[in-house]
Every structure is written in structure tokens, then in C-alpha cells.
N, C-alpha and C. Protein backbone atom coordinates (compact mmCIF):
# COMPACT_ATOMS: atom_id res chain seq x y z
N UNK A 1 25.97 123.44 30.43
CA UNK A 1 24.91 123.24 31.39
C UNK A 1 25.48 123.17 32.81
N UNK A 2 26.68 122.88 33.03
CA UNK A 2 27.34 122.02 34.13
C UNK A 2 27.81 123.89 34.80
N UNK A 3 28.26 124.60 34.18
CA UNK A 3 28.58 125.89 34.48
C UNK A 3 27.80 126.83 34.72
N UNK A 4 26.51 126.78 33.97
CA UNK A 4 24.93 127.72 34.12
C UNK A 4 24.71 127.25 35.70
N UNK A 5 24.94 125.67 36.03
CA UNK A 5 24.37 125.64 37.09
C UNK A 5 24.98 125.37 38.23
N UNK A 6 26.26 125.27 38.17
CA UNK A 6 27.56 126.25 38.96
C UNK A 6 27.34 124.67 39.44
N UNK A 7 27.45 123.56 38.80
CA UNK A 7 28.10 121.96 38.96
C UNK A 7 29.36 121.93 38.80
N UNK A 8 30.62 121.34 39.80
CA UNK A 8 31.97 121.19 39.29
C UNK A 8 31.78 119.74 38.77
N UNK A 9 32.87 119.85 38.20
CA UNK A 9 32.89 118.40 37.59
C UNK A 9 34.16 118.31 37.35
N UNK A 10 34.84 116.61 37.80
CA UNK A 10 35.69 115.87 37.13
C UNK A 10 35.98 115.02 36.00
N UNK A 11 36.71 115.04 35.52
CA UNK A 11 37.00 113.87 34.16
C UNK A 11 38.58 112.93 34.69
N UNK A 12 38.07 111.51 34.58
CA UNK A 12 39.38 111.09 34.77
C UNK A 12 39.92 110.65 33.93
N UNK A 13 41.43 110.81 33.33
CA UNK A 13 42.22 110.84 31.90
C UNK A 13 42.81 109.37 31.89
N UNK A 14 43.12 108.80 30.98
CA UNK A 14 43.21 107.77 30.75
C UNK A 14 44.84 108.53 29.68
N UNK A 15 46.14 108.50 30.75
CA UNK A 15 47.05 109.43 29.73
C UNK A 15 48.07 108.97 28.79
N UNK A 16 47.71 107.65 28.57
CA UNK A 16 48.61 107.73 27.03
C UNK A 16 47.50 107.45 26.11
N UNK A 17 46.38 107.42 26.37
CA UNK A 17 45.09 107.42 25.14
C UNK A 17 44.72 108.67 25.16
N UNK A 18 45.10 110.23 25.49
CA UNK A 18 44.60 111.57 25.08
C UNK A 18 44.87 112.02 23.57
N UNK A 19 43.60 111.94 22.93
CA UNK A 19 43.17 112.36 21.89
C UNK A 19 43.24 111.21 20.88
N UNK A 20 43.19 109.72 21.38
CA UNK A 20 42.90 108.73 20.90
C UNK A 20 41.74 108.24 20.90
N UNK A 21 41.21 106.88 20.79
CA UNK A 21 40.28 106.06 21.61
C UNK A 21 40.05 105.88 22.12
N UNK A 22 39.17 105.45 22.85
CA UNK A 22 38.89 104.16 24.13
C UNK A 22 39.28 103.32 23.69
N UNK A 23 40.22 102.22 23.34
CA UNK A 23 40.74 101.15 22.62
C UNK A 23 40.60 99.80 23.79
N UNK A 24 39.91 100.04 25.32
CA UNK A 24 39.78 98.98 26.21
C UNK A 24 38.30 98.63 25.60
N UNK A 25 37.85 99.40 24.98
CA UNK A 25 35.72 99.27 24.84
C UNK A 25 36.28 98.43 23.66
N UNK A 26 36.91 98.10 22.62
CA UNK A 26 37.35 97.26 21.67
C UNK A 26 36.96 95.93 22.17
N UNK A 27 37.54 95.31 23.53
CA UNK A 27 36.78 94.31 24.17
C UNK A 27 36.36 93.92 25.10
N UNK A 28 35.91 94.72 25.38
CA UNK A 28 34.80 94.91 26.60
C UNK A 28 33.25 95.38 25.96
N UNK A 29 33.08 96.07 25.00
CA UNK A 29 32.07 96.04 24.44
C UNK A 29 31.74 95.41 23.93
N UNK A 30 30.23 94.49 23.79
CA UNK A 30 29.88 93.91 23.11
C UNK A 30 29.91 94.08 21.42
N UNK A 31 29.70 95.30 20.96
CA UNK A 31 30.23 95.69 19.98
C UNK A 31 30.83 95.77 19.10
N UNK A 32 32.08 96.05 20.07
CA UNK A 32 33.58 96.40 19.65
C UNK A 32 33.69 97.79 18.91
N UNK A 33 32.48 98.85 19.66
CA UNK A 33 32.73 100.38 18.87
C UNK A 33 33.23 100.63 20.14
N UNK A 34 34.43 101.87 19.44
CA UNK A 34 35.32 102.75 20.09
C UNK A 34 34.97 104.41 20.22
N UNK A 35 35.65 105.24 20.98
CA UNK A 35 34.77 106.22 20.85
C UNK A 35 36.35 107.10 21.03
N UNK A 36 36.22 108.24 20.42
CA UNK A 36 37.44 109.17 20.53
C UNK A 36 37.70 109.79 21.99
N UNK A 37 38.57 109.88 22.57
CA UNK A 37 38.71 110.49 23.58
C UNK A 37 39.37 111.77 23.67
N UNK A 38 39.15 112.64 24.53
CA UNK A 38 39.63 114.57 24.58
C UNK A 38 41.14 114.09 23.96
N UNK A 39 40.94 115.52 22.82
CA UNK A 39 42.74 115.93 23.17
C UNK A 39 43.28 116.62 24.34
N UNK A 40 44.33 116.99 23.96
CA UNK A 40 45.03 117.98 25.30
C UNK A 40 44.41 119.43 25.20
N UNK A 41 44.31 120.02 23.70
CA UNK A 41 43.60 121.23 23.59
C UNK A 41 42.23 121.10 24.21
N UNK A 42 41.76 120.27 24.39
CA UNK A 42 40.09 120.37 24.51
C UNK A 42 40.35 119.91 26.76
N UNK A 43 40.84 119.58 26.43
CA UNK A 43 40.80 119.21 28.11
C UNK A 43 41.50 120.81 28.53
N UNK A 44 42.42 121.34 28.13
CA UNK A 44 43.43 122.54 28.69
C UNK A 44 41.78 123.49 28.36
N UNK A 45 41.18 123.32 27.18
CA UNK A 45 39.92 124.66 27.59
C UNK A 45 38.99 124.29 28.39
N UNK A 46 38.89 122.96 28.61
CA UNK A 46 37.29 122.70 29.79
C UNK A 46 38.64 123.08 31.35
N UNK A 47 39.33 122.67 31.27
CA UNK A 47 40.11 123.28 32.61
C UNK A 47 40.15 124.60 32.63
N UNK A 48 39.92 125.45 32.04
CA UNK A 48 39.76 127.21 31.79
C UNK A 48 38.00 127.58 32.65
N UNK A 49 37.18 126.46 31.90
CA UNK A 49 35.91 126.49 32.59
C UNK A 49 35.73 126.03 33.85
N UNK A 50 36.39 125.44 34.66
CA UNK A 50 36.43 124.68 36.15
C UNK A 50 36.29 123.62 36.18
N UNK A 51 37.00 122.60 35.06
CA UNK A 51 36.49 121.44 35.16
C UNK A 51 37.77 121.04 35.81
N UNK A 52 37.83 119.86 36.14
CA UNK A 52 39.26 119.24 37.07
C UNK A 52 39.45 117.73 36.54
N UNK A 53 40.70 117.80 36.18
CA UNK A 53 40.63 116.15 35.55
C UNK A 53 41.91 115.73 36.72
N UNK A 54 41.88 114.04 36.69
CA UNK A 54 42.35 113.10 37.35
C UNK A 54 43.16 112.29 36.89
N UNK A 55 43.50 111.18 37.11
CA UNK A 55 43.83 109.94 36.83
C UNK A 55 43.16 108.54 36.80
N UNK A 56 42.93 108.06 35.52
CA UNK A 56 42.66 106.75 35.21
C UNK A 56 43.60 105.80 35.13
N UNK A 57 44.62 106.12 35.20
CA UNK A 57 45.94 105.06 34.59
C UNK A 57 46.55 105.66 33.33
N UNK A 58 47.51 104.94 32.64
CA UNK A 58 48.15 105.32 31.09
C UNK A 58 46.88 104.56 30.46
N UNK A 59 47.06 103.07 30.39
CA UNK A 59 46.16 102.84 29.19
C UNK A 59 44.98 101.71 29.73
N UNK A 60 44.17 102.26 31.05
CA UNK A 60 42.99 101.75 31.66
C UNK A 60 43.59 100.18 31.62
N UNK A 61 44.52 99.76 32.21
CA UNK A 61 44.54 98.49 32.66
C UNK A 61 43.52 97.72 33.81
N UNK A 62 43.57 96.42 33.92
CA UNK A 62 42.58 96.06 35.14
C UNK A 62 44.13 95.69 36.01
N UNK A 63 43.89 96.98 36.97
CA UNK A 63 45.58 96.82 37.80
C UNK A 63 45.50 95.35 38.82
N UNK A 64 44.48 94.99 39.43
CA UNK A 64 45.04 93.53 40.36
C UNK A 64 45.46 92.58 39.50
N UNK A 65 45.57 92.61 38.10
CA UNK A 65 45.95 91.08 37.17
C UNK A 65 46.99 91.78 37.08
N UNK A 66 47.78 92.81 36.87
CA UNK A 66 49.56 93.47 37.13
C UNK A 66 50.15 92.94 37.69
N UNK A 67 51.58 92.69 37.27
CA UNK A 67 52.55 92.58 38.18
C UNK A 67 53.17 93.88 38.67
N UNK A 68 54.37 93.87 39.95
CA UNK A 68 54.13 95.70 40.51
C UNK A 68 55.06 96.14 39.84
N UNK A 69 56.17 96.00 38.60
CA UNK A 69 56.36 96.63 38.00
C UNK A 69 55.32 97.39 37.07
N UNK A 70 54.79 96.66 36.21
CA UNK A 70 53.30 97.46 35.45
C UNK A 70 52.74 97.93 36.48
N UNK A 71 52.15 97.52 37.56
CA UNK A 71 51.27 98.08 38.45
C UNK A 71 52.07 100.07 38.76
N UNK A 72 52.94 99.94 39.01
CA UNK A 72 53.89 100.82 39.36
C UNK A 72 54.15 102.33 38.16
N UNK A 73 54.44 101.65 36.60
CA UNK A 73 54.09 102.06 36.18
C UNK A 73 52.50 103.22 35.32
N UNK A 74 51.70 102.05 35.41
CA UNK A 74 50.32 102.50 35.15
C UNK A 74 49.50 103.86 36.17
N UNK A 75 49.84 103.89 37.31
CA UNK A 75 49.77 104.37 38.65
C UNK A 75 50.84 105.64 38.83
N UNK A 76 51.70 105.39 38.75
CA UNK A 76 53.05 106.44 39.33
C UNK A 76 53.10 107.10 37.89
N UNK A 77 53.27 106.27 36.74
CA UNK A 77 53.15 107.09 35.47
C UNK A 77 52.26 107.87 34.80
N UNK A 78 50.85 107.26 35.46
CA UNK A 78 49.87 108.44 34.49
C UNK A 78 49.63 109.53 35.53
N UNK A 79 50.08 109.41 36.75
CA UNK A 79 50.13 110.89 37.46
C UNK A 79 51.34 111.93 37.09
N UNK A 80 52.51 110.84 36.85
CA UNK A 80 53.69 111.96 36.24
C UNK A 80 52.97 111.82 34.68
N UNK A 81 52.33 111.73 33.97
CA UNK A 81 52.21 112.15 32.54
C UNK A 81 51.26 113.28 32.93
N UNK A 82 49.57 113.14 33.72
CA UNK A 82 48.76 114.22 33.40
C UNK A 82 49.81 115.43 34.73
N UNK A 83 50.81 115.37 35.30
CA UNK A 83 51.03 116.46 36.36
C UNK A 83 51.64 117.84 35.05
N UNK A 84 52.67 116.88 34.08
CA UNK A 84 53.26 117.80 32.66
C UNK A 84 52.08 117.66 32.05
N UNK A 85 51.05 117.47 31.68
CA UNK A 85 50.31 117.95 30.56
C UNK A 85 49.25 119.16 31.20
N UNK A 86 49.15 119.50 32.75
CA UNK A 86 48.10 119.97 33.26
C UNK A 86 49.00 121.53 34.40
N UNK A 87 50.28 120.47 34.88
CA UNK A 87 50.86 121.80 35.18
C UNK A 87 50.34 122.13 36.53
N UNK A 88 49.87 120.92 37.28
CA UNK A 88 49.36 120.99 38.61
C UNK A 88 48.69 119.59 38.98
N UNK A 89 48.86 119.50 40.42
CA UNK A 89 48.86 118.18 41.34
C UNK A 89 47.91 117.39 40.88
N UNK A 90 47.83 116.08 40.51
CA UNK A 90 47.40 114.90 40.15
C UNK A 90 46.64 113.97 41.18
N UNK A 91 46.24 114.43 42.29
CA UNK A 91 45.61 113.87 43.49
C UNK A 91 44.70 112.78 43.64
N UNK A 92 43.89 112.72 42.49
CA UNK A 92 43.09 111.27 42.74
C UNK A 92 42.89 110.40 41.48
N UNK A 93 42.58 109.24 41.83
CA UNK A 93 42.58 108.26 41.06
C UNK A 93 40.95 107.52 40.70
N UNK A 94 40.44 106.78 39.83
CA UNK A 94 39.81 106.49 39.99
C UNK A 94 39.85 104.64 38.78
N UNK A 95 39.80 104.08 39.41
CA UNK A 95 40.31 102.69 39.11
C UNK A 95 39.56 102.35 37.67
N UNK A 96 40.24 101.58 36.85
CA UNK A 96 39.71 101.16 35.75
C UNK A 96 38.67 100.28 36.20
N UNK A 97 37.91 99.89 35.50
CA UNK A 97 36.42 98.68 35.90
C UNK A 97 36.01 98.61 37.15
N UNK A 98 36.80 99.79 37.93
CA UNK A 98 36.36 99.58 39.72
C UNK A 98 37.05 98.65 40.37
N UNK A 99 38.57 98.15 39.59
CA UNK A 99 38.43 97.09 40.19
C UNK A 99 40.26 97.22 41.11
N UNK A 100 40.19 96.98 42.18
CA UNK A 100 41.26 97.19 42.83
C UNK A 100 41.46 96.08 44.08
N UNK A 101 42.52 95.92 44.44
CA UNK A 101 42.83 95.46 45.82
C UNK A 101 44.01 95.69 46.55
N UNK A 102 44.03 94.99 47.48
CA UNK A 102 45.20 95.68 49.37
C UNK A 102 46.36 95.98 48.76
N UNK A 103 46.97 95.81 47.60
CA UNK A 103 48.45 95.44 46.93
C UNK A 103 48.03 97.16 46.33
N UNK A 104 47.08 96.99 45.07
CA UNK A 104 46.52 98.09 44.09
C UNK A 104 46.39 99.24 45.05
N UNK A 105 46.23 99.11 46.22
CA UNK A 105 45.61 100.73 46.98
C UNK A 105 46.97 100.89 47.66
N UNK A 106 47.73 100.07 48.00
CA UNK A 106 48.92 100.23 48.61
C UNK A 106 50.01 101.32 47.78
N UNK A 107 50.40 100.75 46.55
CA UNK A 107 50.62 101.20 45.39
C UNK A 107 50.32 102.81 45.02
N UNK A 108 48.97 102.71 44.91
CA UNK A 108 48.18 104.12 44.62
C UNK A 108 48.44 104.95 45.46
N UNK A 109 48.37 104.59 47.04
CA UNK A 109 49.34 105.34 48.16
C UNK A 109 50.87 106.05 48.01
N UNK A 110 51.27 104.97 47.74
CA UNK A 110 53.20 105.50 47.61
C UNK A 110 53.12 106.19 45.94
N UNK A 111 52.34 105.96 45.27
CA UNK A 111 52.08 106.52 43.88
C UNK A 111 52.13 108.63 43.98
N UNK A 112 51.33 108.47 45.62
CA UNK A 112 51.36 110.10 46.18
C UNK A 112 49.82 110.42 45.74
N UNK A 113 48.80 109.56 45.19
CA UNK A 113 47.94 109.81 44.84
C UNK A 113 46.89 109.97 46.52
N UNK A 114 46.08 111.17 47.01
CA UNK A 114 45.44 111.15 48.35
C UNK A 114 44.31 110.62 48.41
N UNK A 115 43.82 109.93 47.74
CA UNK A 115 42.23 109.29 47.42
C UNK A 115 41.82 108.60 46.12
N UNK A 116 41.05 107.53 46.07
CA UNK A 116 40.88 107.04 45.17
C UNK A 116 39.20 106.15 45.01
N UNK A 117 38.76 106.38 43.82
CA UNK A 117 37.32 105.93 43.75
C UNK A 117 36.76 104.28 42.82
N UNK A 118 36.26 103.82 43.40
CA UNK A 118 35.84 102.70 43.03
C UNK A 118 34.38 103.05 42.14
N UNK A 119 33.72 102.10 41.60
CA UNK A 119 32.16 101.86 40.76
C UNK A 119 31.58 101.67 41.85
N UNK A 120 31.57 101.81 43.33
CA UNK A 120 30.80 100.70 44.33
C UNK A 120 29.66 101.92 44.32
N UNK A 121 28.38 101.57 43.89
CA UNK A 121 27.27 103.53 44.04
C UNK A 121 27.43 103.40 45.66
N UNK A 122 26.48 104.51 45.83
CA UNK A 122 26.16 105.00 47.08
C UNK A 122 26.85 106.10 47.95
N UNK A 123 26.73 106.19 49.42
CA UNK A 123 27.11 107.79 49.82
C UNK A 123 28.31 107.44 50.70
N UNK A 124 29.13 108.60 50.23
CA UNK A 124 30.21 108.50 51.35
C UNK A 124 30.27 108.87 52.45
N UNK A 125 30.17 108.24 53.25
CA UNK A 125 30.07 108.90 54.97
C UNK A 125 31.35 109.43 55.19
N UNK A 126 31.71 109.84 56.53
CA UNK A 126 32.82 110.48 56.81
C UNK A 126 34.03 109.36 57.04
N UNK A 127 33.60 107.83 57.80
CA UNK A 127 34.10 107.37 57.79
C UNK A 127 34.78 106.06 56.94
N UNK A 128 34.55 106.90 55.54
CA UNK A 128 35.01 105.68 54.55
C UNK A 128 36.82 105.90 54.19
N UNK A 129 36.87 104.84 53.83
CA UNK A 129 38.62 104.85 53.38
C UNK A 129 38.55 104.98 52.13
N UNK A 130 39.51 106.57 52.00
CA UNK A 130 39.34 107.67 50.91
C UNK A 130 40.08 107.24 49.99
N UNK A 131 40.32 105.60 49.54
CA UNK A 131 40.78 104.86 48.62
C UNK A 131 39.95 104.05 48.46
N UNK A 132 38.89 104.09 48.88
CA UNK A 132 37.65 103.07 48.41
C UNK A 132 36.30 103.99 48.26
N UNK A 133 36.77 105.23 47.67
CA UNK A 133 35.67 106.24 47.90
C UNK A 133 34.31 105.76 46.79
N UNK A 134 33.26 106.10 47.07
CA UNK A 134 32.02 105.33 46.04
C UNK A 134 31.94 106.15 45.65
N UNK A 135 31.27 106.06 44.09
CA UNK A 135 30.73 107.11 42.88
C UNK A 135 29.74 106.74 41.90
N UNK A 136 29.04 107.50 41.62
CA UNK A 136 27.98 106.90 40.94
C UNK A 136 28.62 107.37 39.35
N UNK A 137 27.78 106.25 38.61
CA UNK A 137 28.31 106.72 37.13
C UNK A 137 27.14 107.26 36.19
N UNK A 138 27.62 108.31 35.76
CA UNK A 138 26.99 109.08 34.54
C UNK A 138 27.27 109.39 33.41
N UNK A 139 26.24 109.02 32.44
CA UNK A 139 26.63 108.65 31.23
C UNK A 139 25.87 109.95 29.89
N UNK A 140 26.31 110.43 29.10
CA UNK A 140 25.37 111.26 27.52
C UNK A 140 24.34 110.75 27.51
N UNK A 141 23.94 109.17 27.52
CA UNK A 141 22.28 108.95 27.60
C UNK A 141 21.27 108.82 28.78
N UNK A 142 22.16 109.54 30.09
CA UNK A 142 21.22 109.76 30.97
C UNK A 142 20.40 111.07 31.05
N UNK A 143 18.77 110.60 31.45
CA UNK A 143 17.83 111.95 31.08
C UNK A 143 18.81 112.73 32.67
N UNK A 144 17.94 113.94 32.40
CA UNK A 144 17.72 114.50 33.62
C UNK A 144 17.16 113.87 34.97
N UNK A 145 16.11 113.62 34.47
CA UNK A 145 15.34 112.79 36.19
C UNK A 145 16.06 111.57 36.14
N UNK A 146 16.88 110.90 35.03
CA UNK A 146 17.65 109.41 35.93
C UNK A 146 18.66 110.16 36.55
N UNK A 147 19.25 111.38 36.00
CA UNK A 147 20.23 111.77 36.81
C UNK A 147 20.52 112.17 38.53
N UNK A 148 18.65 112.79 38.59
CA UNK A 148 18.25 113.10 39.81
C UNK A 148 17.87 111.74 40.82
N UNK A 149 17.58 111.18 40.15
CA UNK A 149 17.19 109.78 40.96
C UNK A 149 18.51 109.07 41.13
N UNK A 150 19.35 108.94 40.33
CA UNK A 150 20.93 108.28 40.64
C UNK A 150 21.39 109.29 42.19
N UNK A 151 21.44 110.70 42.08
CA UNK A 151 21.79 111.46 42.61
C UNK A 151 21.13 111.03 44.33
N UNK A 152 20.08 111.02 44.15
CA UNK A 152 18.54 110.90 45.11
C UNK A 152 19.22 109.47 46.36
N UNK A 153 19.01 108.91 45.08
CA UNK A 153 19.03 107.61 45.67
C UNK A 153 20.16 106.73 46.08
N UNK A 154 21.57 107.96 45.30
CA UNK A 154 22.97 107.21 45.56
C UNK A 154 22.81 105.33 45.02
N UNK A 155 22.37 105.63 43.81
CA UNK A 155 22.38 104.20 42.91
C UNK A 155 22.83 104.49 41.25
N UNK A 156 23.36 103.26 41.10
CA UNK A 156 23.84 104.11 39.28
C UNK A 156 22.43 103.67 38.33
N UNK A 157 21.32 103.24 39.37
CA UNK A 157 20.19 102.26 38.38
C UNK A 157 19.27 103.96 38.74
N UNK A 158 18.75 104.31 37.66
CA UNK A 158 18.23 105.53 37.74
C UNK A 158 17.03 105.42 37.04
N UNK A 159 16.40 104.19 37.21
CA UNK A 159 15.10 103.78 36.46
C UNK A 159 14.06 104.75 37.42
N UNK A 160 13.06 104.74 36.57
CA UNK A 160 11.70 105.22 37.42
C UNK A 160 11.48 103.98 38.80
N UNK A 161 11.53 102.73 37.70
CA UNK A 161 11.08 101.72 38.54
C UNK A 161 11.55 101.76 40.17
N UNK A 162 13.31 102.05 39.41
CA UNK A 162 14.20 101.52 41.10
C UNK A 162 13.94 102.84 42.22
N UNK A 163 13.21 103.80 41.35
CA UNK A 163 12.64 105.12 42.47
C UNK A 163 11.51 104.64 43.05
N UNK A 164 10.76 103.80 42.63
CA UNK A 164 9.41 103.82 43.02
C UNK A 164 9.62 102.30 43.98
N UNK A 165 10.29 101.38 43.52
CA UNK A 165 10.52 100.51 44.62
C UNK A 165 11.73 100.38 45.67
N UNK A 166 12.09 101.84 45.80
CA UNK A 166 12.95 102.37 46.73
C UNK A 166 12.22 103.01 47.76
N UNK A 167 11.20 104.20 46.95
CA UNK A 167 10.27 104.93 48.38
C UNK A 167 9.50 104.25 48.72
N UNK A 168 8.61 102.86 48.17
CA UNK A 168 8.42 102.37 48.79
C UNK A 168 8.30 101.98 49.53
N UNK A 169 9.72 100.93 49.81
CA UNK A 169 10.65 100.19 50.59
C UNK A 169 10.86 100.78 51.68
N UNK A 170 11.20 102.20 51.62
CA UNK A 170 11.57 103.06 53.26
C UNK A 170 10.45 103.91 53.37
N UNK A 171 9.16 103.61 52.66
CA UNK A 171 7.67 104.20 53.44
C UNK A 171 7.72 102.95 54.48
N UNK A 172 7.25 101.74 53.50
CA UNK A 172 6.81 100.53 54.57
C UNK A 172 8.11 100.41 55.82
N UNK A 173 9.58 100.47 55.79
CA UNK A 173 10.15 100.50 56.70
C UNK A 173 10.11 101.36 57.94
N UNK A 174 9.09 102.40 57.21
CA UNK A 174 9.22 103.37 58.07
C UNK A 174 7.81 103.51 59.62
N UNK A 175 7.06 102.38 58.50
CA UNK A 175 5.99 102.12 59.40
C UNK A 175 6.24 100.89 59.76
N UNK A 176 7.25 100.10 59.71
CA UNK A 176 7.86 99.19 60.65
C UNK A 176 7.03 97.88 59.75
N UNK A 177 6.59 97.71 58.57
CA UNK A 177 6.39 97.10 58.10
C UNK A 177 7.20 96.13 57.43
N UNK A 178 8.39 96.68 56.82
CA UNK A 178 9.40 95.74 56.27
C UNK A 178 10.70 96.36 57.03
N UNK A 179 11.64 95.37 56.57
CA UNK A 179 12.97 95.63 57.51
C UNK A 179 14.00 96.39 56.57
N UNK A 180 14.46 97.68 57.34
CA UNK A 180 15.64 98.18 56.64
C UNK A 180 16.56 97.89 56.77
């Protein structure tokens, strides 16, 4: 679908779990279901189609609880693991749970990585710091129209609801009724 409608798309690799699990959703999910993650064959053919994969880390750590040896590792290593499995530059990062700080982006810097993305939704202006870049998240059980409304609205809440008390919100602001 993503190619019919000439969408690029990224995937960010998580590179010593390729063609394993998610083994972090073990506890972090309420659950505790795991879900298989790409092999190398299946990522090397969606890269044939234009897809572009990244860096998550080796094994999705939450990097500010690291010390900067691990930190160092997790960071500097899963860009030297996906640069040999992909055979070309490893440029961005995108943080496990979103969660990073001044030490973690410092790191990700000398790591050689040029940008890096947080969970924070919303739009990137020109003047954001391209290590705190925002992204919205999309998931297999999003319809189409939550996708357009995430998209729309630069929010990861893609309810009807949060559309309808969004235009709202910037009708009445717009007639100076409520404050934006």
C-alpha cells in the first residue's frame, strides 16, 4: 500500500533482536505477549522496495538508567551492527520509550548518528533540535481515517473524538472565543 501510494517509510531496528522477538514487550506489556521481529532477509527485500531502516539500539534499552559504558555500547554498537547488515550509513536514531536526556543525546552525537527522534507527537518546525525530532506513532490496528487524523492533527490520539474537539477548539479560537 505504502508503494502504490509512493509513501517512504522507515523502520527502526532494534539489532541484536533481528529475527527474534520483541523480548522488552515481555515487561512492559501488560500481557507479557511477544511478537516476532523482521529477519535480515525480510528487511534486505523491503530495502529493495524503498523502505529505509534505522537505529533503535542493540536490545531497546531505556538509555538514561545506563551507565556510558552500556550507554556507548547500545548507541555506537547498533549503528556499527545495522551499517554491516545493510551496507550503508546508519544516520538516525530513534530512542527506546522516547526516553532520552543531555548525557543520552550527547552520546548519540559522538555515536556519528545526525538526528534523532523522540514519542513527543506533533510538527517539526525548522527550528527544532534534530535530536529531539517529534514523531507520531503508527500502529497494524490503526484505520485509515485515525491515520489521517494522527497525520492532520500531528497527535498519536487519532480518535474521531480528539478530531472533533480539536476543530472545534481552533473554530472557537478563531472567532476569538477561546484562547489558543
Amino acid at each position: 500500500m505504502l508503494a502504490a501510494l509512493g509513501w517512504p517509510a522507515t523502520v527502526f531496528l532494534v539489532s541484536q533482536l533481528i529475527g527474534q522477538r520483541d523480548a522488552w514487550c515481555e515487561a512492559h506489556n501488560p500481557s507479557g505477549i511477544t511478537y516476532p521481529l523482521m529477519s535480515a532477509s525480510h528487511i534486505r527485500e523491503l530495502r529493495e522496495q524503498g523502505f529505509s531502516f534505522h537505529s533503535h539500539t542493540r536490545h531497546h534499552a531505556d538509555l538514561p538508567t545506563l551507565d556510558d559504558r552500556a550507554l556507548q555500547e547500545q548507541l555506537a554498537g547498533a549503528r556499527e551492527d545495522l551499517q554491516a547488515l545493510l551496507g550503508e550509513a546508519v544516520d538516525y536514531l530513534a530512542y527506546p520509550y522516547g526516553r532520552y536526556d543531555d548525557r543520552v543525546l550527547r552520546v548519540a552525537q559522538s555515536a556519528g548518528y545526525r538526528a534523532a527522534f523522540s514519542v513527543q507527537p506533533g510538527f517539526n518546525r525548522r527550528d527544532i533540535d534534530r535530536f529531539r525530532l517529534r514523531r507520531l506513532d503508527v500502529f497494524g490496528t490503526d484505520s485509515a481515517t485515525a491515520l489521517r487524523r494522527k497525520i492532520t492533527f500531528g497527535t498519536n490520539n487519532g480518535s474521531l473524538e480528539y478530531g472533533i474537539r480539536y476543530s472545534t477548539k481552533r473554530m472557537l479560537g478563531r472567532l476569538g472565543l477561546v484562547k489558543l
